[in-house]
PDB file of N, CA and C in Angstrom:
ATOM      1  N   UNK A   1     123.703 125.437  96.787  1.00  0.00           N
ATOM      2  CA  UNK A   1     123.226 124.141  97.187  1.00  0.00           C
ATOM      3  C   UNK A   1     123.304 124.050  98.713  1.00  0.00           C
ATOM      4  N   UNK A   2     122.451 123.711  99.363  1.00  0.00           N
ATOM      5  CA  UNK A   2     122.210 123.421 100.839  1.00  0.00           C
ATOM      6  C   UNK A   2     123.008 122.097 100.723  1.00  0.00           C
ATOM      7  N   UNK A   3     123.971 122.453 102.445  1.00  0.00           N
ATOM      8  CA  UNK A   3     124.406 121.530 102.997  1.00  0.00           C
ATOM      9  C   UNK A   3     123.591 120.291 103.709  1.00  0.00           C
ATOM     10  N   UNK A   4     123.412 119.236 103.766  1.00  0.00           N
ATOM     11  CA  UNK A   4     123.426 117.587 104.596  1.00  0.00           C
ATOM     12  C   UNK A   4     123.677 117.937 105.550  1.00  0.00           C
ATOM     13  N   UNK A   5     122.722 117.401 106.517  1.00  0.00           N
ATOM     14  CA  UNK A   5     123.265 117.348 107.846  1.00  0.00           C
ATOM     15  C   UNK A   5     123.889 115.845 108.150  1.00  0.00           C
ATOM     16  N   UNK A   6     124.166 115.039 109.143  1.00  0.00           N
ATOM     17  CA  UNK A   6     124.972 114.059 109.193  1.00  0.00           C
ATOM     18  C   UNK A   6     124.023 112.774 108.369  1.00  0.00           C
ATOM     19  N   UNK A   7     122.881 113.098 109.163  1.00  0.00           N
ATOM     20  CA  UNK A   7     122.232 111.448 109.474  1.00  0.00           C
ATOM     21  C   UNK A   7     121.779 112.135 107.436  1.00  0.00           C
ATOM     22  N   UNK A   8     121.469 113.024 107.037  1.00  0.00           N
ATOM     23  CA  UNK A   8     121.007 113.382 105.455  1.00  0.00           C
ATOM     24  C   UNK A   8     122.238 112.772 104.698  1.00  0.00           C
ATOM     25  N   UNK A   9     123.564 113.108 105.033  1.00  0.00           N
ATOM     26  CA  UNK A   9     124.601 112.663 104.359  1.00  0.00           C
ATOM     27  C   UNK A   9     124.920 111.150 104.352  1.00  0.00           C
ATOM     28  N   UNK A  10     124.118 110.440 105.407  1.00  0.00           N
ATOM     29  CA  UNK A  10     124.979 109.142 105.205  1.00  0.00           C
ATOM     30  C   UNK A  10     123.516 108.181 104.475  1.00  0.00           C
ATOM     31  N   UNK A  11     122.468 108.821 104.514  1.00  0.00           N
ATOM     32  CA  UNK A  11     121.305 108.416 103.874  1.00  0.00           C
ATOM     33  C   UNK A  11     121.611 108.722 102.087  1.00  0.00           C
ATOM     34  N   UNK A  12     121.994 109.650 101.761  1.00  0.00           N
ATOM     35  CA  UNK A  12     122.454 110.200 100.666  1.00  0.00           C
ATOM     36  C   UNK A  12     123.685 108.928  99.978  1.00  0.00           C
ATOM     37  N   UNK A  13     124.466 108.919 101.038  1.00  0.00           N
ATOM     38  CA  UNK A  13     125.885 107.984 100.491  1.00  0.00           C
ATOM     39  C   UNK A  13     124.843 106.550 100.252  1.00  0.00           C
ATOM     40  N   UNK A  14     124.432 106.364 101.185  1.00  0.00           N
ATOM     41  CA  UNK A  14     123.709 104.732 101.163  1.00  0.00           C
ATOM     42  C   UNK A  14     122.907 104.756  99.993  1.00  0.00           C
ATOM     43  N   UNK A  15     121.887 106.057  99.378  1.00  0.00           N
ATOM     44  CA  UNK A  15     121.647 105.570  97.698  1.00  0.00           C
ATOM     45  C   UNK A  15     122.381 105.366  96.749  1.00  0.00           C
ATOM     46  N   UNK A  16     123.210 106.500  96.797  1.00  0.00           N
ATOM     47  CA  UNK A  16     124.418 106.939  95.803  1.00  0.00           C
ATOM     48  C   UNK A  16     125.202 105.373  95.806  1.00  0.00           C
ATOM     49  N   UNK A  17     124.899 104.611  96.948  1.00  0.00           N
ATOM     50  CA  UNK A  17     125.754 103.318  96.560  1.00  0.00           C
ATOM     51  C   UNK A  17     124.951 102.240  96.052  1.00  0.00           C
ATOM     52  N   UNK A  18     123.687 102.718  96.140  1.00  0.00           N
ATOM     53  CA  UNK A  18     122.813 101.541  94.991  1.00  0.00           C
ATOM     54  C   UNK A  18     122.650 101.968  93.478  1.00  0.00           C
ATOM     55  N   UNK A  19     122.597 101.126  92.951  1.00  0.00           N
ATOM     56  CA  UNK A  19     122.042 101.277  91.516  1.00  0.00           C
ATOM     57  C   UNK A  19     120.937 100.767  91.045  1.00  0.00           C
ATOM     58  N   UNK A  20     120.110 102.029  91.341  1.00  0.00           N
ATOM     59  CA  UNK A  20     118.372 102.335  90.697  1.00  0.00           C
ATOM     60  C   UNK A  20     117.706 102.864  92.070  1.00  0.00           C
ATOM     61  N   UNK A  21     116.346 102.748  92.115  1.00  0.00           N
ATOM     62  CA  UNK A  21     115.973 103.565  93.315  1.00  0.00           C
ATOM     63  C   UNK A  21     115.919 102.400  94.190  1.00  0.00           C
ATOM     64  N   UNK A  22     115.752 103.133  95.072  1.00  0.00           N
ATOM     65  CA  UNK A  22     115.342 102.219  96.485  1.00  0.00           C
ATOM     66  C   UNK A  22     114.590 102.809  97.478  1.00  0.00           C
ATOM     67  N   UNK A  23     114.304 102.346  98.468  1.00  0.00           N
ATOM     68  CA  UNK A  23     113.022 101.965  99.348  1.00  0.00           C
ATOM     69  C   UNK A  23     113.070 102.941 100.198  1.00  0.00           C
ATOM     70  N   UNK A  24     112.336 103.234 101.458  1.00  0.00           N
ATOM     71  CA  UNK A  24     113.086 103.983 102.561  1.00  0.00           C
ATOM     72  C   UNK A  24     113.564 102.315 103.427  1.00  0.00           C
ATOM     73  N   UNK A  25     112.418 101.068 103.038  1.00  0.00           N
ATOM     74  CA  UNK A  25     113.025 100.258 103.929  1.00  0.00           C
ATOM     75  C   UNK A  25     114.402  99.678 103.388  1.00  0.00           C
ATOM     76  N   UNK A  26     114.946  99.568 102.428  1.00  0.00           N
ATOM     77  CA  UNK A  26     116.536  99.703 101.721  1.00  0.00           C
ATOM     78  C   UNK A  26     117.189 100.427 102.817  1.00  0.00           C
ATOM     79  N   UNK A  27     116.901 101.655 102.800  1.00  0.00           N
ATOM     80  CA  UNK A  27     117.695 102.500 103.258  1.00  0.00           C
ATOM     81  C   UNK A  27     118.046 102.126 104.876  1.00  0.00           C
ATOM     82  N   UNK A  28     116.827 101.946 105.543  1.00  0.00           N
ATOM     83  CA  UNK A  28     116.819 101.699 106.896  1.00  0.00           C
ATOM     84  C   UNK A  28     117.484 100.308 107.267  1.00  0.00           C
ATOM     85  N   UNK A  29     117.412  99.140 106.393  1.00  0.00           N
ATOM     86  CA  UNK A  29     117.872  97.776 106.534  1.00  0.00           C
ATOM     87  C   UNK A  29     119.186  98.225 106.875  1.00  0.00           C
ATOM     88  N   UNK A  30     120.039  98.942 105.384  1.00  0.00           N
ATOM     89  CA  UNK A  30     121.217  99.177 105.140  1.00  0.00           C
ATOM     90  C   UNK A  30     121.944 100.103 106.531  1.00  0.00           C
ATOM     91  N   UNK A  31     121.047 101.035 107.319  1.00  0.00           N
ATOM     92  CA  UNK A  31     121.605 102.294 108.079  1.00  0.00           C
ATOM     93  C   UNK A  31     121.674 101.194 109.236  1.00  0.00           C
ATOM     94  N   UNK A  32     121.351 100.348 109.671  1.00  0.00           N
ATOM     95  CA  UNK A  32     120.848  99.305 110.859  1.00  0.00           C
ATOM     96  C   UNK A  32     121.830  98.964 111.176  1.00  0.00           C
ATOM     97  N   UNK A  33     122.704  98.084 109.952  1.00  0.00           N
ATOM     98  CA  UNK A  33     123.686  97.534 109.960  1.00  0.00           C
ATOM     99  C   UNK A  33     124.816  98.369 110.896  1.00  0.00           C
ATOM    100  N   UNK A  34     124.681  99.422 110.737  1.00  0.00           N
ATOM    101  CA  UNK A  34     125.849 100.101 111.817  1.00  0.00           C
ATOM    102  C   UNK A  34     125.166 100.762 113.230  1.00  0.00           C
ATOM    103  N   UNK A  35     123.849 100.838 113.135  1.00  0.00           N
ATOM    104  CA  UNK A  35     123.319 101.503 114.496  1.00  0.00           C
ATOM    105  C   UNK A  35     121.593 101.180 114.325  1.00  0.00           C
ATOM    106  N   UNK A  36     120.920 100.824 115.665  1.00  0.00           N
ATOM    107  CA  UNK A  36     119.788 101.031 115.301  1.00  0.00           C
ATOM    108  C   UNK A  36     118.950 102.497 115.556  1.00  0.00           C
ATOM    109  N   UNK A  37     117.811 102.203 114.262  1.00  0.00           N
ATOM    110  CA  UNK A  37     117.652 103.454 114.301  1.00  0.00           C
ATOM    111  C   UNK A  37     115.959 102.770 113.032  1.00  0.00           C
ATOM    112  N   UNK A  38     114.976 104.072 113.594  1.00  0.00           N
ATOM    113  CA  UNK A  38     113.591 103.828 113.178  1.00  0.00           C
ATOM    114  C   UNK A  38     113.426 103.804 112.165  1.00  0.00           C
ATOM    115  N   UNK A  39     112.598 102.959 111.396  1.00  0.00           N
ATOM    116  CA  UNK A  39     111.806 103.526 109.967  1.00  0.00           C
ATOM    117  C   UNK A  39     111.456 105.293 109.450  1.00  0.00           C
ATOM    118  N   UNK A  40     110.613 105.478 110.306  1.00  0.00           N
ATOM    119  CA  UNK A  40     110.103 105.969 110.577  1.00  0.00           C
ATOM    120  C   UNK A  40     110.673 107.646 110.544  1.00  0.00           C
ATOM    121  N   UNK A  41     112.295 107.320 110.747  1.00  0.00           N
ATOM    122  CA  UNK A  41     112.891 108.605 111.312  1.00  0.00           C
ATOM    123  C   UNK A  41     113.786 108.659 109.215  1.00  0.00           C
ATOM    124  N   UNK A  42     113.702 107.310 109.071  1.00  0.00           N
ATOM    125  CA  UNK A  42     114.836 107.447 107.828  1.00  0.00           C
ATOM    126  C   UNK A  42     113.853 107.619 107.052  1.00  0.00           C
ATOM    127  N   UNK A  43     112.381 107.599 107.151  1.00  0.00           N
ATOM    128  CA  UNK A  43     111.478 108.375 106.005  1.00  0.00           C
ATOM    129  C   UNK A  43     111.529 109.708 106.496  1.00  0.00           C
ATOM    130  N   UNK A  44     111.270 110.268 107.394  1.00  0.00           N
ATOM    131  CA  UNK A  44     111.341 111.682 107.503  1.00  0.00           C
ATOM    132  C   UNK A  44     112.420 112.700 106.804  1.00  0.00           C
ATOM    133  N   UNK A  45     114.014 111.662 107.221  1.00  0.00           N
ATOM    134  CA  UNK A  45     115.269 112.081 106.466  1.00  0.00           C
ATOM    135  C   UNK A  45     114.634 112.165 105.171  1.00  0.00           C
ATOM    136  N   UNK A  46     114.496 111.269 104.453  1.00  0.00           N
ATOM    137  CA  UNK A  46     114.277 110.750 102.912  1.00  0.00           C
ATOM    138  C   UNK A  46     113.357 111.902 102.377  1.00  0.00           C
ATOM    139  N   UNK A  47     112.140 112.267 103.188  1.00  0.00           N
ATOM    140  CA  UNK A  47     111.156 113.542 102.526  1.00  0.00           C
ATOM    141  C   UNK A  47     111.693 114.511 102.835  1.00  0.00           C
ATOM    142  N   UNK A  48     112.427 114.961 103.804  1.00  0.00           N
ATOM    143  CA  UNK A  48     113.278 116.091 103.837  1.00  0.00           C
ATOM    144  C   UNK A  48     114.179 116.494 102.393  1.00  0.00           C
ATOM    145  N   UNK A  49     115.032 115.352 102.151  1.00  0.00           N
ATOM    146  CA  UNK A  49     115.867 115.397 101.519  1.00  0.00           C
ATOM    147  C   UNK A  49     115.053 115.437  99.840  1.00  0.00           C
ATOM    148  N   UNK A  50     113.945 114.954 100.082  1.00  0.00           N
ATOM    149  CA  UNK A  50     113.125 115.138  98.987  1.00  0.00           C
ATOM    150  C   UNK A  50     112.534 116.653  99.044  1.00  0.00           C
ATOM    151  N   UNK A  51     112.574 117.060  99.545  1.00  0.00           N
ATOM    152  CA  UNK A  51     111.507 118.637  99.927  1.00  0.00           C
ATOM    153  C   UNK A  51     112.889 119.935  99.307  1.00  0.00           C
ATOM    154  N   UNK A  52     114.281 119.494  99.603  1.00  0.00           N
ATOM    155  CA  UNK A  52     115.712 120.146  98.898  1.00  0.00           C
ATOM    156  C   UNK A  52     116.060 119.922  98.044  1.00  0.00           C
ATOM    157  N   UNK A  53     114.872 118.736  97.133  1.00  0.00           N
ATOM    158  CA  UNK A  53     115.843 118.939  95.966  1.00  0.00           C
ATOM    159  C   UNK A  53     116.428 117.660  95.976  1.00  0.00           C
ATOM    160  N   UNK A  54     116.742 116.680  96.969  1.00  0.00           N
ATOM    161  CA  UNK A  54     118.128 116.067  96.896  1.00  0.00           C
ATOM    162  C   UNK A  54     117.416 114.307  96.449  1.00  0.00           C
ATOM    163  N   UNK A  55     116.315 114.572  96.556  1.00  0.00           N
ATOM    164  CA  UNK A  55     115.754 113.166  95.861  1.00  0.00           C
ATOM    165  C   UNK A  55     114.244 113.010  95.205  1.00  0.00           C
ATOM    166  N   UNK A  56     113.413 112.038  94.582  1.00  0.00           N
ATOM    167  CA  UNK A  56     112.512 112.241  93.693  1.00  0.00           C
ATOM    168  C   UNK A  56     111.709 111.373  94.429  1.00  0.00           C
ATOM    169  N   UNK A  57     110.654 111.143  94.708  1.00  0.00           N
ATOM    170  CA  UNK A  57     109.557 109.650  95.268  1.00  0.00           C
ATOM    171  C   UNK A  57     108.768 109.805  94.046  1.00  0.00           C
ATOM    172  N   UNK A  58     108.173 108.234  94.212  1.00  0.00           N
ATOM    173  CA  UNK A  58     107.031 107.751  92.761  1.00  0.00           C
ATOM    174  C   UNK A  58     106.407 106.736  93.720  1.00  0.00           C
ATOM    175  N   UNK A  59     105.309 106.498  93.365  1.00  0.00           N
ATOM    176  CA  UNK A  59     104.245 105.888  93.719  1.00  0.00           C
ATOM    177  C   UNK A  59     104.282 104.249  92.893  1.00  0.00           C
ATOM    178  N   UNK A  60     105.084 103.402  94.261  1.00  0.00           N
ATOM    179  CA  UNK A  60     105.264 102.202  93.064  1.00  0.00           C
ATOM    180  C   UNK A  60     104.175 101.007  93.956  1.00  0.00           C
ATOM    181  N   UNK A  61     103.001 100.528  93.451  1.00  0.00           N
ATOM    182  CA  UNK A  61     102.433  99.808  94.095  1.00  0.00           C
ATOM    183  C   UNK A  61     101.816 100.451  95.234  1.00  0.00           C
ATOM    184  N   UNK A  62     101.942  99.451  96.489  1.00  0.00           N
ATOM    185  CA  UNK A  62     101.281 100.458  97.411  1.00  0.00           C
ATOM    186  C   UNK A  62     102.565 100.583  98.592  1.00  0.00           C
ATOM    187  N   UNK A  63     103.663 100.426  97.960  1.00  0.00           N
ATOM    188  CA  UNK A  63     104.946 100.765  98.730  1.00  0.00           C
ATOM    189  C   UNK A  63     104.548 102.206  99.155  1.00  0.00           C
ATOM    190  N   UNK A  64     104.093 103.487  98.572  1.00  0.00           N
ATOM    191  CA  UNK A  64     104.085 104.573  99.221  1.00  0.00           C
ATOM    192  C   UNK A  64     102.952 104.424 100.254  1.00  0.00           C
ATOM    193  N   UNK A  65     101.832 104.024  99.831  1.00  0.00           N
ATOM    194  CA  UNK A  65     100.703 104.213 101.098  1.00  0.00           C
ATOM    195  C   UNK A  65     100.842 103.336 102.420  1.00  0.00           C
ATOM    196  N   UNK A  66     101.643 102.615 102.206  1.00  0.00           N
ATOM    197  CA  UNK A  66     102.509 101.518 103.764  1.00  0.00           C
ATOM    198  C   UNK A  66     102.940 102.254 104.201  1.00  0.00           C
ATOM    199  N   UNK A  67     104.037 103.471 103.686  1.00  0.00           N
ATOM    200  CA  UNK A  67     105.028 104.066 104.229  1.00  0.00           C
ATOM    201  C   UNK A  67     103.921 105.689 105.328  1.00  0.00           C
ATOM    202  N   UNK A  68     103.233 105.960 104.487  1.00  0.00           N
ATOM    203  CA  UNK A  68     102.109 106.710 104.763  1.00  0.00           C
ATOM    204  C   UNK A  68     102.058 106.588 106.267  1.00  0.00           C
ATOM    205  N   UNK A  69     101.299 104.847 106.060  1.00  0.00           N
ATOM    206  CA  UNK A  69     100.700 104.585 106.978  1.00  0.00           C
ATOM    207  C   UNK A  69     101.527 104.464 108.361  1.00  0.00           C
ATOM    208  N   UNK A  70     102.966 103.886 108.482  1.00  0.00           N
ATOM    209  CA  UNK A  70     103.746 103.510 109.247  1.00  0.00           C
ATOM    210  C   UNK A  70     104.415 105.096 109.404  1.00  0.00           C
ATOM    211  N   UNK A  71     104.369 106.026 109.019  1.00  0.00           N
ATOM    212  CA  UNK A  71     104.526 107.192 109.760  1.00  0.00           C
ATOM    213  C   UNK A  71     103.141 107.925 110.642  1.00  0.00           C
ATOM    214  N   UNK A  72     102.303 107.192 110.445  1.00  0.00           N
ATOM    215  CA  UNK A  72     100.762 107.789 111.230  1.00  0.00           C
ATOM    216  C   UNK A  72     101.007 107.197 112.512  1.00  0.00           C
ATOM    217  N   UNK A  73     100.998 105.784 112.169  1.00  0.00           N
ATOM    218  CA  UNK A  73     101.132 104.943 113.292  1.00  0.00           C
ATOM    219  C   UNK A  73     102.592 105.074 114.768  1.00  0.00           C
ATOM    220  N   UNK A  74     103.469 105.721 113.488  1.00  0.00           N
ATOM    221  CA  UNK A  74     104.796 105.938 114.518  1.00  0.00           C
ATOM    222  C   UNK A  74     104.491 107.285 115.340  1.00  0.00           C
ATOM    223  N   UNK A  75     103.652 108.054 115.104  1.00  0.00           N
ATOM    224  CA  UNK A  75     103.413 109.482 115.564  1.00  0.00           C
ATOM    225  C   UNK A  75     102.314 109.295 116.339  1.00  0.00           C
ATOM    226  N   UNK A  76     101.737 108.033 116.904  1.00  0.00           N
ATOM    227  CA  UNK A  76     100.291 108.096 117.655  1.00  0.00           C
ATOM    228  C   UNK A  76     101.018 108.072 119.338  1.00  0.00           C
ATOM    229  N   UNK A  77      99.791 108.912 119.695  1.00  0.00           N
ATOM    230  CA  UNK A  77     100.538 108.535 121.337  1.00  0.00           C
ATOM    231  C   UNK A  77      99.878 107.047 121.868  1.00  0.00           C
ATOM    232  N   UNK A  78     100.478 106.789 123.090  1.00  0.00           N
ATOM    233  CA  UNK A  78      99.902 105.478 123.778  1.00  0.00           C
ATOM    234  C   UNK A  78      98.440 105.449 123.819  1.00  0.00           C
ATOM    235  N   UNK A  79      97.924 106.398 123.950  1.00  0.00           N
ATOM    236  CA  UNK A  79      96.306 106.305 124.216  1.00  0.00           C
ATOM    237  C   UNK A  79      96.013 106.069 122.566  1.00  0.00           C
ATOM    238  N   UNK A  80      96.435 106.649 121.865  1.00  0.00           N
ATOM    239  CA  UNK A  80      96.008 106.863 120.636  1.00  0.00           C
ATOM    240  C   UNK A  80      96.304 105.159 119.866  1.00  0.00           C
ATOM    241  N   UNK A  81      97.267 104.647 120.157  1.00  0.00           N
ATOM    242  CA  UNK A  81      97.731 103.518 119.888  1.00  0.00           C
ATOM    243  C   UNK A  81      96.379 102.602 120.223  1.00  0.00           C
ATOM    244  N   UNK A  82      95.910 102.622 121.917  1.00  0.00           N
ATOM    245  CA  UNK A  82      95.589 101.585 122.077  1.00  0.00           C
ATOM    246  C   UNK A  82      94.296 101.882 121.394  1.00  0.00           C
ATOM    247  N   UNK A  83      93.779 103.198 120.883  1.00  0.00           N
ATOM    248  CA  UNK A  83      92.081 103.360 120.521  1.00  0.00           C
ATOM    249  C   UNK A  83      91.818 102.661 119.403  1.00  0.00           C
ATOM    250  N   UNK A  84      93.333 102.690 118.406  1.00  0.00           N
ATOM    251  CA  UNK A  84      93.468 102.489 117.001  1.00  0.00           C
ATOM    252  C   UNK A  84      93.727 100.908 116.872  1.00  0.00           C
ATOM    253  N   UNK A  85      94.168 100.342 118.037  1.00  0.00           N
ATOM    254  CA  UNK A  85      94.450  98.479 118.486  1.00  0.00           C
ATOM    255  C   UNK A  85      93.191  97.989 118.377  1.00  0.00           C
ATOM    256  N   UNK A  86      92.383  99.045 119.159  1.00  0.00           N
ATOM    257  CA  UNK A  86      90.701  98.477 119.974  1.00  0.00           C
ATOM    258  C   UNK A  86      89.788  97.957 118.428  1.00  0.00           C
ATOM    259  N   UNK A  87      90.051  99.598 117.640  1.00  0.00           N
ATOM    260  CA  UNK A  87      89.125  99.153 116.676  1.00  0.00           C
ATOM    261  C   UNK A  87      89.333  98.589 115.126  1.00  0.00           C
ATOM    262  N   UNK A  88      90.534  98.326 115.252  1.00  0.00           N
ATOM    263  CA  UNK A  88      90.690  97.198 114.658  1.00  0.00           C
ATOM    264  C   UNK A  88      90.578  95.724 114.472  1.00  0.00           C
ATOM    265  N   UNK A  89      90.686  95.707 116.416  1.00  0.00           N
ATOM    266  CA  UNK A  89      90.082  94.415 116.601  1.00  0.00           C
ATOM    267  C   UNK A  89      88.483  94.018 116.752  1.00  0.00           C
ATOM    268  N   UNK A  90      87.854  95.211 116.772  1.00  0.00           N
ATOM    269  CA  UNK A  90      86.739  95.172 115.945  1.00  0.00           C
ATOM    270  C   UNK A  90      86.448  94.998 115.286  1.00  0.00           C
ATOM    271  N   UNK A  91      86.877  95.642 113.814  1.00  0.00           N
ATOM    272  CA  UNK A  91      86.975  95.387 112.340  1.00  0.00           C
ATOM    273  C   UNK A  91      87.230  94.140 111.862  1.00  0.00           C
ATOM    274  N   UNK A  92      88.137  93.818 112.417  1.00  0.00           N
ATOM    275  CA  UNK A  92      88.204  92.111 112.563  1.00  0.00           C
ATOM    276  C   UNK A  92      88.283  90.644 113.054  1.00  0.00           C
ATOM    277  N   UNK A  93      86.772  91.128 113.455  1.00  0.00           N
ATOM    278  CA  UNK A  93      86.059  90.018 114.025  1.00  0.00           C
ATOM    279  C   UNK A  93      85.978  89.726 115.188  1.00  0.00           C
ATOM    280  N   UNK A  94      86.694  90.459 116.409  1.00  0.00           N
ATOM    281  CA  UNK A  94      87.109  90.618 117.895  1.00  0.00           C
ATOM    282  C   UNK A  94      88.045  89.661 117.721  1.00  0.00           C
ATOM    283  N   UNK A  95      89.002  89.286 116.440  1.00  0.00           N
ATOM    284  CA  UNK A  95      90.228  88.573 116.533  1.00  0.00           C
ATOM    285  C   UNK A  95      91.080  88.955 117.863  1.00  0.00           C
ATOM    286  N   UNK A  96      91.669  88.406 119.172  1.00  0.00           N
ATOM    287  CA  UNK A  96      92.569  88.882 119.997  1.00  0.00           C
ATOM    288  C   UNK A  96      91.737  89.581 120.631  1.00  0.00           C
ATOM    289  N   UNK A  97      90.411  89.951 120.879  1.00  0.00           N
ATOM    290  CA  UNK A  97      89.681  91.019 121.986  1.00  0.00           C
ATOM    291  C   UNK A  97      89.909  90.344 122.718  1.00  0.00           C
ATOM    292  N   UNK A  98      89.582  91.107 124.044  1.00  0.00           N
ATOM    293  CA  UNK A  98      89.814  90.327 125.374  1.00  0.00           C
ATOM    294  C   UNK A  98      88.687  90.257 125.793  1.00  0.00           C
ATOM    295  N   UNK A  99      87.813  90.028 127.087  1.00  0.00           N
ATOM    296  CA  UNK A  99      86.737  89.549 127.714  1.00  0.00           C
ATOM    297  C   UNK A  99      85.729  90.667 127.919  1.00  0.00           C
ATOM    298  N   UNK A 100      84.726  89.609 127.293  1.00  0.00           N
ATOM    299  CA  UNK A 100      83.568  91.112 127.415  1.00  0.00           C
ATOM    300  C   UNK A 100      83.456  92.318 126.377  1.00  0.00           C
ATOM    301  N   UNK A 101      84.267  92.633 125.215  1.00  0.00           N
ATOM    302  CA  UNK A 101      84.719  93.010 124.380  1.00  0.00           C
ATOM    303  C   UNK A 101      83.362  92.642 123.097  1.00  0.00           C
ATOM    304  N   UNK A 102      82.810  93.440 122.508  1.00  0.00           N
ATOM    305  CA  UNK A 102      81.305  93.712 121.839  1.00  0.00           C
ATOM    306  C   UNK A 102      81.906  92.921 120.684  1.00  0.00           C
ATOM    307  N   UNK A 103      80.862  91.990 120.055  1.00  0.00           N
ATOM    308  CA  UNK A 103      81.298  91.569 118.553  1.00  0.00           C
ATOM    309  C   UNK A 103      80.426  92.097 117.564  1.00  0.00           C
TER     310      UNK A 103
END
């Protein structure tokens, strides 16, 4: 059996202390409480720890495709951020565009 590294082990203790599954945002609410620290980074832990063996994911609602999504979004650079801001505010409706901005 492969060893946990720290931040795997205390993600590990924090399920092991719920009863039934839980979230990655469970997990992250719960890890907060003593330090802050990203979504983003405690899903990466969580699929890691899923990729060893050490946990199961299921597709409940669209809890997985949020999580999807909020790791795309955490991995964009600044330029990439603002291209993905722009055309959204396209998509909807030039809600928040700023001046001069195409509808």
């Amino acid at each position: 059996m492969r060893m946990l590294g720290e931040l795997e082990a205390r993600v590990m203790r924090r399920i092991w202390d719920r009863d039934g599954p839980v979230t990655v945002r469970d997990i992250t609410d719960d890890l907060r409480r003593d330090r802050p620290i990203a979504y983003t980074t405690v899903m990466t832990v969580m699929d890691n720890l899923r990729k060893k063996g050490w946990l199961r994911r299921t597709d409940h609602g669209r809890a997985y495709r949020a999580a999807a999504l909020m790791r795309f979004v955490g991995e964009l650079s600044a330029e990439e951020a603002s291209a993905l801001e722009e055309a959204y505010r396209r998509l909807a409706g030039g809600i928040g565009a700023g001046p001069g901005d195409a509808r």
